[in-house]
PDB file of N, CA and C in Angstrom:
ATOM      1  N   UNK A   1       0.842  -1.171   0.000  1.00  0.00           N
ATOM      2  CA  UNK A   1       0.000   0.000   0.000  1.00  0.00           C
ATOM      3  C   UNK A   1       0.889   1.235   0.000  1.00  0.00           C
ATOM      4  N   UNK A   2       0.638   2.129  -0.895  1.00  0.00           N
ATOM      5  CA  UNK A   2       1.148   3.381  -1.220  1.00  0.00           C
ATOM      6  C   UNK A   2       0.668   4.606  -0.702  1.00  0.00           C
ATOM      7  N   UNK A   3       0.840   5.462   0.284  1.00  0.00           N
ATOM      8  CA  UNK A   3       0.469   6.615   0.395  1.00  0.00           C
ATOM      9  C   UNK A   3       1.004   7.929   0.077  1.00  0.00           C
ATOM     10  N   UNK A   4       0.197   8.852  -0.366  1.00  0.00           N
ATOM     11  CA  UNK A   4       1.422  10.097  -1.029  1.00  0.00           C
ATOM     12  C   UNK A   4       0.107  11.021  -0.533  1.00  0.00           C
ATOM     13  N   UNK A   5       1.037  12.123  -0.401  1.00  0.00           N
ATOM     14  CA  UNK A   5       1.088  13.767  -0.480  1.00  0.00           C
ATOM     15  C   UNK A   5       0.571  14.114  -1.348  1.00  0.00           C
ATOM     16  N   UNK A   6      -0.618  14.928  -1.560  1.00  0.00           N
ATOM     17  CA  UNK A   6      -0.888  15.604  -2.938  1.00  0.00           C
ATOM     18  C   UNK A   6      -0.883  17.495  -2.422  1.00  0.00           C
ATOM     19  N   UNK A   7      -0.491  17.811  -2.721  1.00  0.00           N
ATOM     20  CA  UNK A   7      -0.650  19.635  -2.902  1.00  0.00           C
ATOM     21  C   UNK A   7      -0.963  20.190  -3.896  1.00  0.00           C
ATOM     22  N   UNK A   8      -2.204  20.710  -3.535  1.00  0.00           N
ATOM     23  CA  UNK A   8      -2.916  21.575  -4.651  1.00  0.00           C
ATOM     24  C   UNK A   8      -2.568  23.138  -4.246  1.00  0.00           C
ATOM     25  N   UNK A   9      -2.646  24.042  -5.578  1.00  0.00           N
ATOM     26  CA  UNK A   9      -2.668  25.495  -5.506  1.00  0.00           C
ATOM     27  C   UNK A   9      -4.637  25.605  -4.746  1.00  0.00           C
ATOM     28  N   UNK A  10      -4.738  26.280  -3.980  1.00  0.00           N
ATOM     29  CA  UNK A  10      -5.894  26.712  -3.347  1.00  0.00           C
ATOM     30  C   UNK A  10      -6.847  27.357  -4.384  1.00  0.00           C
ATOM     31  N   UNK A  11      -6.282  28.196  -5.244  1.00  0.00           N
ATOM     32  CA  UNK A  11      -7.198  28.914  -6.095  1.00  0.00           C
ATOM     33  C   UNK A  11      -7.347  28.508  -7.453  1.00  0.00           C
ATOM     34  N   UNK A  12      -6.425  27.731  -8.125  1.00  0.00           N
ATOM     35  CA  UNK A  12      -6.531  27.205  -9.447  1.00  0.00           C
ATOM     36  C   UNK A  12      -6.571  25.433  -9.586  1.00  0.00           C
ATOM     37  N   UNK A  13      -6.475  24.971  -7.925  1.00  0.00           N
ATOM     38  CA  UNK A  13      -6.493  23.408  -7.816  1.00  0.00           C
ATOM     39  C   UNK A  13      -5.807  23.059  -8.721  1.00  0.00           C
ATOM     40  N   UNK A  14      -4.684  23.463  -9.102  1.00  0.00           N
ATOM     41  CA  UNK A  14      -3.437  22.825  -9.959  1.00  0.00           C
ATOM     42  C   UNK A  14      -2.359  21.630  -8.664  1.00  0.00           C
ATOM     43  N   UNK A  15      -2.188  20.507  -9.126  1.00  0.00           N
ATOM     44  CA  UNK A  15      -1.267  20.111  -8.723  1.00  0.00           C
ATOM     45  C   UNK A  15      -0.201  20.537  -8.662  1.00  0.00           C
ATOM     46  N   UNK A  16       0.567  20.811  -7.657  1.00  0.00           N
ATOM     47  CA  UNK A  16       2.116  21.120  -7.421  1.00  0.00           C
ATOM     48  C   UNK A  16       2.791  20.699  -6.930  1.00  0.00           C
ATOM     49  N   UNK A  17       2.945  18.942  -6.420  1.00  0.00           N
ATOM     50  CA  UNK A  17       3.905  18.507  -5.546  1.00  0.00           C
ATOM     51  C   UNK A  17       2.391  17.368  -5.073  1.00  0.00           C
ATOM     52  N   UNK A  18       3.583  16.026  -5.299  1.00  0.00           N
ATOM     53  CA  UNK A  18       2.998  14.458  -4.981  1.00  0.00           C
ATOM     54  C   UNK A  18       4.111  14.225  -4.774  1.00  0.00           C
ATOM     55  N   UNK A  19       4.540  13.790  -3.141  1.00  0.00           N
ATOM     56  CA  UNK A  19       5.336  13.346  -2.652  1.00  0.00           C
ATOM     57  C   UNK A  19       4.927  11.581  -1.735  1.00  0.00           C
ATOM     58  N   UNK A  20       5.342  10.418  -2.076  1.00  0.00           N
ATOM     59  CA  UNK A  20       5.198   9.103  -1.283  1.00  0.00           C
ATOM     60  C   UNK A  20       5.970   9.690  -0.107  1.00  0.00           C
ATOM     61  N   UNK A  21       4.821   9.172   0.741  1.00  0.00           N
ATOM     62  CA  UNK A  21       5.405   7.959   2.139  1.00  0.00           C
ATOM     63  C   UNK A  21       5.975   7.254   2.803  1.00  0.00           C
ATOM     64  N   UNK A  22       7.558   7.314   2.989  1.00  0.00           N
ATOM     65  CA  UNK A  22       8.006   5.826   3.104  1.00  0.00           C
ATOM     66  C   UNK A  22       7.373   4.587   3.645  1.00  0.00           C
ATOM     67  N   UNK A  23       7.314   3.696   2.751  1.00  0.00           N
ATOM     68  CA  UNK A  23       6.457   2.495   3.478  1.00  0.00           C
ATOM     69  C   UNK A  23       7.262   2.503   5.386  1.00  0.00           C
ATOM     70  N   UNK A  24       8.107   2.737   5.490  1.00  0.00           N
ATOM     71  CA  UNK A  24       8.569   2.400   6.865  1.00  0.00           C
ATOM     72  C   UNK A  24       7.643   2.894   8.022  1.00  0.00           C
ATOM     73  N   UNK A  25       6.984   4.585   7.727  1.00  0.00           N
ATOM     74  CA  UNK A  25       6.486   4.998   8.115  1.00  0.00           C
ATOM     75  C   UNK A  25       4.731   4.565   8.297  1.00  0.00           C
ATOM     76  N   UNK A  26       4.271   3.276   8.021  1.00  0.00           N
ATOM     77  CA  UNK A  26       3.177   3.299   7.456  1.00  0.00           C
ATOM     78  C   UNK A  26       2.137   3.381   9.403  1.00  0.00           C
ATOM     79  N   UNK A  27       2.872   2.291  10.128  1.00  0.00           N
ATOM     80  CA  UNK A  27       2.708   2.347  11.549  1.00  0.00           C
ATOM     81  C   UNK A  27       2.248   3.823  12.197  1.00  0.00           C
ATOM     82  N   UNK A  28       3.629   4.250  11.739  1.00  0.00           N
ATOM     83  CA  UNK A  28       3.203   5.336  12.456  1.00  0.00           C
ATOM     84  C   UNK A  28       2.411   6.379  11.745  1.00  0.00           C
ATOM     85  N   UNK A  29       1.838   6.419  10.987  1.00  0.00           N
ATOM     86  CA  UNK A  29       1.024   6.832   9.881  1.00  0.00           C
ATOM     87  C   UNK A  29      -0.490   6.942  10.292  1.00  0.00           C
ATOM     88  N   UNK A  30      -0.946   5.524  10.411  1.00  0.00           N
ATOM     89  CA  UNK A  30      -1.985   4.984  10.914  1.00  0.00           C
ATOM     90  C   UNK A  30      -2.233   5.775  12.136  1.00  0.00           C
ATOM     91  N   UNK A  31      -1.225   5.950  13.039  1.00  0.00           N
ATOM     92  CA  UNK A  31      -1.662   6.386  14.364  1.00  0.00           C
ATOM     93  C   UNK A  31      -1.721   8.066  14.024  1.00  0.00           C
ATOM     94  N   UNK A  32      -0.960   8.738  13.468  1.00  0.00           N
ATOM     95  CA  UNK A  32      -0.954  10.236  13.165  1.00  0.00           C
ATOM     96  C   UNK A  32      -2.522  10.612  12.431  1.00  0.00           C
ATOM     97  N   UNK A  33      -2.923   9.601  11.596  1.00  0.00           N
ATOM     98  CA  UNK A  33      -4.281  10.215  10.924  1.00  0.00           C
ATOM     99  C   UNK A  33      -5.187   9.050  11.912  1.00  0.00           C
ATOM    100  N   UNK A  34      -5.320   8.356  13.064  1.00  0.00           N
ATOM    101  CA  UNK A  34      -6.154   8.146  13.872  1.00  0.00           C
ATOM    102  C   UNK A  34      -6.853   6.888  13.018  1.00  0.00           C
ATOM    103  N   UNK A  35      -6.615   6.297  12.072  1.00  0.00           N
ATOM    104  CA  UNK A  35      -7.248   5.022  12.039  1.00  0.00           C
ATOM    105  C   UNK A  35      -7.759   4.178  12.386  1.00  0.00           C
ATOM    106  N   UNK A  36      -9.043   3.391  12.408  1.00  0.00           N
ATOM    107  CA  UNK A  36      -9.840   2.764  13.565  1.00  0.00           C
ATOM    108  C   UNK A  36     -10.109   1.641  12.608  1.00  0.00           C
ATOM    109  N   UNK A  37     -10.316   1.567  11.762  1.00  0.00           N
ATOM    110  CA  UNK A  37     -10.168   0.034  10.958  1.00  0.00           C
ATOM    111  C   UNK A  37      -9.207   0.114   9.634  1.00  0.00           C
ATOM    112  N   UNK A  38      -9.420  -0.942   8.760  1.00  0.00           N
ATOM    113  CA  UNK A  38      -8.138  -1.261   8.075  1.00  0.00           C
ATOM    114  C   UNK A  38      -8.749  -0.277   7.013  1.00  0.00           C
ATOM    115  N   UNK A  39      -9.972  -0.181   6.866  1.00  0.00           N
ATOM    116  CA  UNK A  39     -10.720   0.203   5.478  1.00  0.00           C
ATOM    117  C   UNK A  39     -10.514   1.701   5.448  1.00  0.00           C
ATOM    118  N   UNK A  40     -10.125   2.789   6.516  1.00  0.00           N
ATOM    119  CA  UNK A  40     -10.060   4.261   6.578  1.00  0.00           C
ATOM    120  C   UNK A  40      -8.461   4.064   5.878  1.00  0.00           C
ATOM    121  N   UNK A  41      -7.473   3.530   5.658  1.00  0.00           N
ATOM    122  CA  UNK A  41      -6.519   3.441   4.907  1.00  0.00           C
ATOM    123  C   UNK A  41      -6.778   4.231   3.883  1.00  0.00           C
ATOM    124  N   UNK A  42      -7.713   3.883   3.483  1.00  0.00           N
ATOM    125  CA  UNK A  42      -8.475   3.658   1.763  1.00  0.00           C
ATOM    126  C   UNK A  42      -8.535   5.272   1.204  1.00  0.00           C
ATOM    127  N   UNK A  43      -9.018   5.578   2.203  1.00  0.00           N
ATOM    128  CA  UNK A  43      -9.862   6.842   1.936  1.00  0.00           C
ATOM    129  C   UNK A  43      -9.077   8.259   1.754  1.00  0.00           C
ATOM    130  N   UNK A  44      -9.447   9.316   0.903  1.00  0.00           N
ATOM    131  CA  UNK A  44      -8.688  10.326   0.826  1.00  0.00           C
ATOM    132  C   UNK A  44      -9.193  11.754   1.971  1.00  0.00           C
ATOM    133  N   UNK A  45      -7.894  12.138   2.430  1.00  0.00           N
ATOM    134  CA  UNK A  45      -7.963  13.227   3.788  1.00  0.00           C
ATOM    135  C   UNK A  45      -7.394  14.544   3.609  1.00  0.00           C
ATOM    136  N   UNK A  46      -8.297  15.692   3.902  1.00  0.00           N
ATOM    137  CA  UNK A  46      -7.829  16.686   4.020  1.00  0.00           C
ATOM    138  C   UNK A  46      -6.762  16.585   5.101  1.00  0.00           C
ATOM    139  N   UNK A  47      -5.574  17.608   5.105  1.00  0.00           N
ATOM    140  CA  UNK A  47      -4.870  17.272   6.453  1.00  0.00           C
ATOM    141  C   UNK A  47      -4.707  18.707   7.066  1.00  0.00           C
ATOM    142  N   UNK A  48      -4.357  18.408   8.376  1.00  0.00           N
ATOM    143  CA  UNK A  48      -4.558  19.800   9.286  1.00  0.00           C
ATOM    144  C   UNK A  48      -3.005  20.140   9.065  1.00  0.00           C
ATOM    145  N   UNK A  49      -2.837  21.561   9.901  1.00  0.00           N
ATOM    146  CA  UNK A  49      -1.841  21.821   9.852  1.00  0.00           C
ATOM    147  C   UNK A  49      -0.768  21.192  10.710  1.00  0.00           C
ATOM    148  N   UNK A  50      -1.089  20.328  11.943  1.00  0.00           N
ATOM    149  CA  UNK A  50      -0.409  19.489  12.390  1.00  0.00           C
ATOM    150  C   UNK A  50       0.183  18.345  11.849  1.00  0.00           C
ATOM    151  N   UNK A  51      -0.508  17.659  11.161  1.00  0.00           N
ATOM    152  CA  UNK A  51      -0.442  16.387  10.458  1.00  0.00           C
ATOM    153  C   UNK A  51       0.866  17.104   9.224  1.00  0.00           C
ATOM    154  N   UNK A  52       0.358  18.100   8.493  1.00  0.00           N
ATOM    155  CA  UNK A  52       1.026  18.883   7.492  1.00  0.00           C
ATOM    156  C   UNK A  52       2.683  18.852   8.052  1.00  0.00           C
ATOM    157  N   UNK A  53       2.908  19.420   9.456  1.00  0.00           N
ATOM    158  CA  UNK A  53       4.489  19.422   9.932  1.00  0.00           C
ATOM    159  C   UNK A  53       5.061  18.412  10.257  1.00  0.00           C
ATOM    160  N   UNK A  54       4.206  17.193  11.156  1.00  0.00           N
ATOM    161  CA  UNK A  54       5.005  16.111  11.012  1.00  0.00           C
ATOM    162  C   UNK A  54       5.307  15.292   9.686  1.00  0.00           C
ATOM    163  N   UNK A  55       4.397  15.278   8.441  1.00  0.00           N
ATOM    164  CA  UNK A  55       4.973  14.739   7.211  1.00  0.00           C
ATOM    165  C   UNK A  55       5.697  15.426   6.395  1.00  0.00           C
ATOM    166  N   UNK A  56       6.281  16.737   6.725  1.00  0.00           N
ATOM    167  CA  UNK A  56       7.531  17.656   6.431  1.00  0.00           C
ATOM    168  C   UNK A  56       8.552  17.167   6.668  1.00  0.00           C
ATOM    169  N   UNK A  57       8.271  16.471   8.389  1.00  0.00           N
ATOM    170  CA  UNK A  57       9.575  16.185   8.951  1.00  0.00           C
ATOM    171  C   UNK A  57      10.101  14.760   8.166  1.00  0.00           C
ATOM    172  N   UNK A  58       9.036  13.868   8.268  1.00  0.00           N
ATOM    173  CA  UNK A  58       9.082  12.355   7.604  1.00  0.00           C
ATOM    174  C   UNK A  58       9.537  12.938   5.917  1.00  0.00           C
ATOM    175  N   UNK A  59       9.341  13.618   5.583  1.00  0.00           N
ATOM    176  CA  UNK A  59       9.318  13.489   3.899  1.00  0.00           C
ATOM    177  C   UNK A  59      10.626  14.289   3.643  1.00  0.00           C
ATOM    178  N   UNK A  60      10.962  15.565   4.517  1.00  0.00           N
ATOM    179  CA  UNK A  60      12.236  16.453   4.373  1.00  0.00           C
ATOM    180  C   UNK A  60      11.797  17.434   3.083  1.00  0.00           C
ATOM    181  N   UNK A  61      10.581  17.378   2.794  1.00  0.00           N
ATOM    182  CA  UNK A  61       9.361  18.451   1.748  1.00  0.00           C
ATOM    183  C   UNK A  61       9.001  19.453   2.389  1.00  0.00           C
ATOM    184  N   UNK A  62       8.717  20.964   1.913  1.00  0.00           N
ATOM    185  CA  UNK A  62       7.748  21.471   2.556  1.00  0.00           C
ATOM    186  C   UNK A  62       6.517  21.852   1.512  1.00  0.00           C
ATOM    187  N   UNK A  63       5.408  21.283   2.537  1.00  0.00           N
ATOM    188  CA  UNK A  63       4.267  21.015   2.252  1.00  0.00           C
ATOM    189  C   UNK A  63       2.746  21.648   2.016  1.00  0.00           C
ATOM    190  N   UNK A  64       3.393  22.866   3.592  1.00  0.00           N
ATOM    191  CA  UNK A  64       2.156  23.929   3.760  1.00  0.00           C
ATOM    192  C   UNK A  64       2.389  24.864   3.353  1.00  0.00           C
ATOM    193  N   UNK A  65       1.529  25.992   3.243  1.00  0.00           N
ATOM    194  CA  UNK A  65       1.890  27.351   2.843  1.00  0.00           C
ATOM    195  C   UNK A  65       0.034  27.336   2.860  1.00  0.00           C
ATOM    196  N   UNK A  66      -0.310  29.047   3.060  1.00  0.00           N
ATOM    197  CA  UNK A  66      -1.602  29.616   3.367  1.00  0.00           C
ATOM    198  C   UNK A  66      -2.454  29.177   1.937  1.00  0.00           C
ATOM    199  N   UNK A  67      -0.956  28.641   0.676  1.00  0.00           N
ATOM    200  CA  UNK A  67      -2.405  28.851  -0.622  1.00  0.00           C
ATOM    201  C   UNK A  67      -2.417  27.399  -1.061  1.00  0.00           C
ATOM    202  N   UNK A  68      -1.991  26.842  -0.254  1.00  0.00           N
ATOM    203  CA  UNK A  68      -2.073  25.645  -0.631  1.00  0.00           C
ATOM    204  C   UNK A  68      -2.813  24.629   0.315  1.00  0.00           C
ATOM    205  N   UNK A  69      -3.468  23.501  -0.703  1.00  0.00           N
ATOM    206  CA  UNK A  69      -4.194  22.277  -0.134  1.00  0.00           C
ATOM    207  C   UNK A  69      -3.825  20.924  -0.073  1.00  0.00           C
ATOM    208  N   UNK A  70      -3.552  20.285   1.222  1.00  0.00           N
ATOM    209  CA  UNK A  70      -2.592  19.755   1.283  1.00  0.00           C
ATOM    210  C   UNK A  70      -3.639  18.321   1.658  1.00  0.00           C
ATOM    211  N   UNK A  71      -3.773  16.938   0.775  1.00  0.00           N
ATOM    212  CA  UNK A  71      -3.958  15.899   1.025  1.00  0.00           C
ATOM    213  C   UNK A  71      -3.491  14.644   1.040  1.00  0.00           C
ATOM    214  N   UNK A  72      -4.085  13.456   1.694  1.00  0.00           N
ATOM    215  CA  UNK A  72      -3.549  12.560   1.460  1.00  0.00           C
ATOM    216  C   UNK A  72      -3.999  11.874   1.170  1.00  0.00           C
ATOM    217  N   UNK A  73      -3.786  10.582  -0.420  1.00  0.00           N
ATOM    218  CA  UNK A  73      -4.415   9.098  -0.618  1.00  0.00           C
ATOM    219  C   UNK A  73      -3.740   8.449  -1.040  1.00  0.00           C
ATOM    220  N   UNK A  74      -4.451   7.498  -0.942  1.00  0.00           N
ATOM    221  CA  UNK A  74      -3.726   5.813  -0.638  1.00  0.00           C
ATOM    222  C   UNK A  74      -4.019   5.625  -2.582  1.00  0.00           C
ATOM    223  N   UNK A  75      -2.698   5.293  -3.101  1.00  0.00           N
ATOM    224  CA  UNK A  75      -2.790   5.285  -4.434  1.00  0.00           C
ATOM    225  C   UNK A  75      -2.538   3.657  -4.786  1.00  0.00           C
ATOM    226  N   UNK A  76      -2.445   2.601  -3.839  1.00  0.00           N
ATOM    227  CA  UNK A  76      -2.923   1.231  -4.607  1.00  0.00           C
ATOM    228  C   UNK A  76      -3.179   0.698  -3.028  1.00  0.00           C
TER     229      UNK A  76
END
């Protein structure tokens, strides 16, 4: 299972940056976006600005900025 970063421009919803996950991270992943069964994996998430700094730190990307929309899905 693959998870990535998507960042959109806020005002023109242009993609600008799809960054993966390291699978290593997937554990602790699960616990950062609060997962309660296997099937919320699945699903695509707006992310807060908390979630946003710790996958800065995991990825060594930066991610947030005020015009940008920052999500995450599971791409297989």
């Amino acid at each position: 299972m693959t998870h990535v970063i998507e960042v959109f421009d806020r005002h023109s919803e242009e993609l600008l940056l799809s960054v993966e996950i390291p699978k290593s991270r997937h554990e602790e992943l699960a616990k950062l976006m609060d997962w309660q069964t296997p099937e919320d994996e699945f699903d695509g998430y707006d992310l807060s600005p908390e979630q946003v700094q710790t996958l800065e730190t995991w990825t060594g990307k930066i991610l947030g900025d005020a015009n940008h929309i920052v999500q995450l899905v599971c791409v297989d």
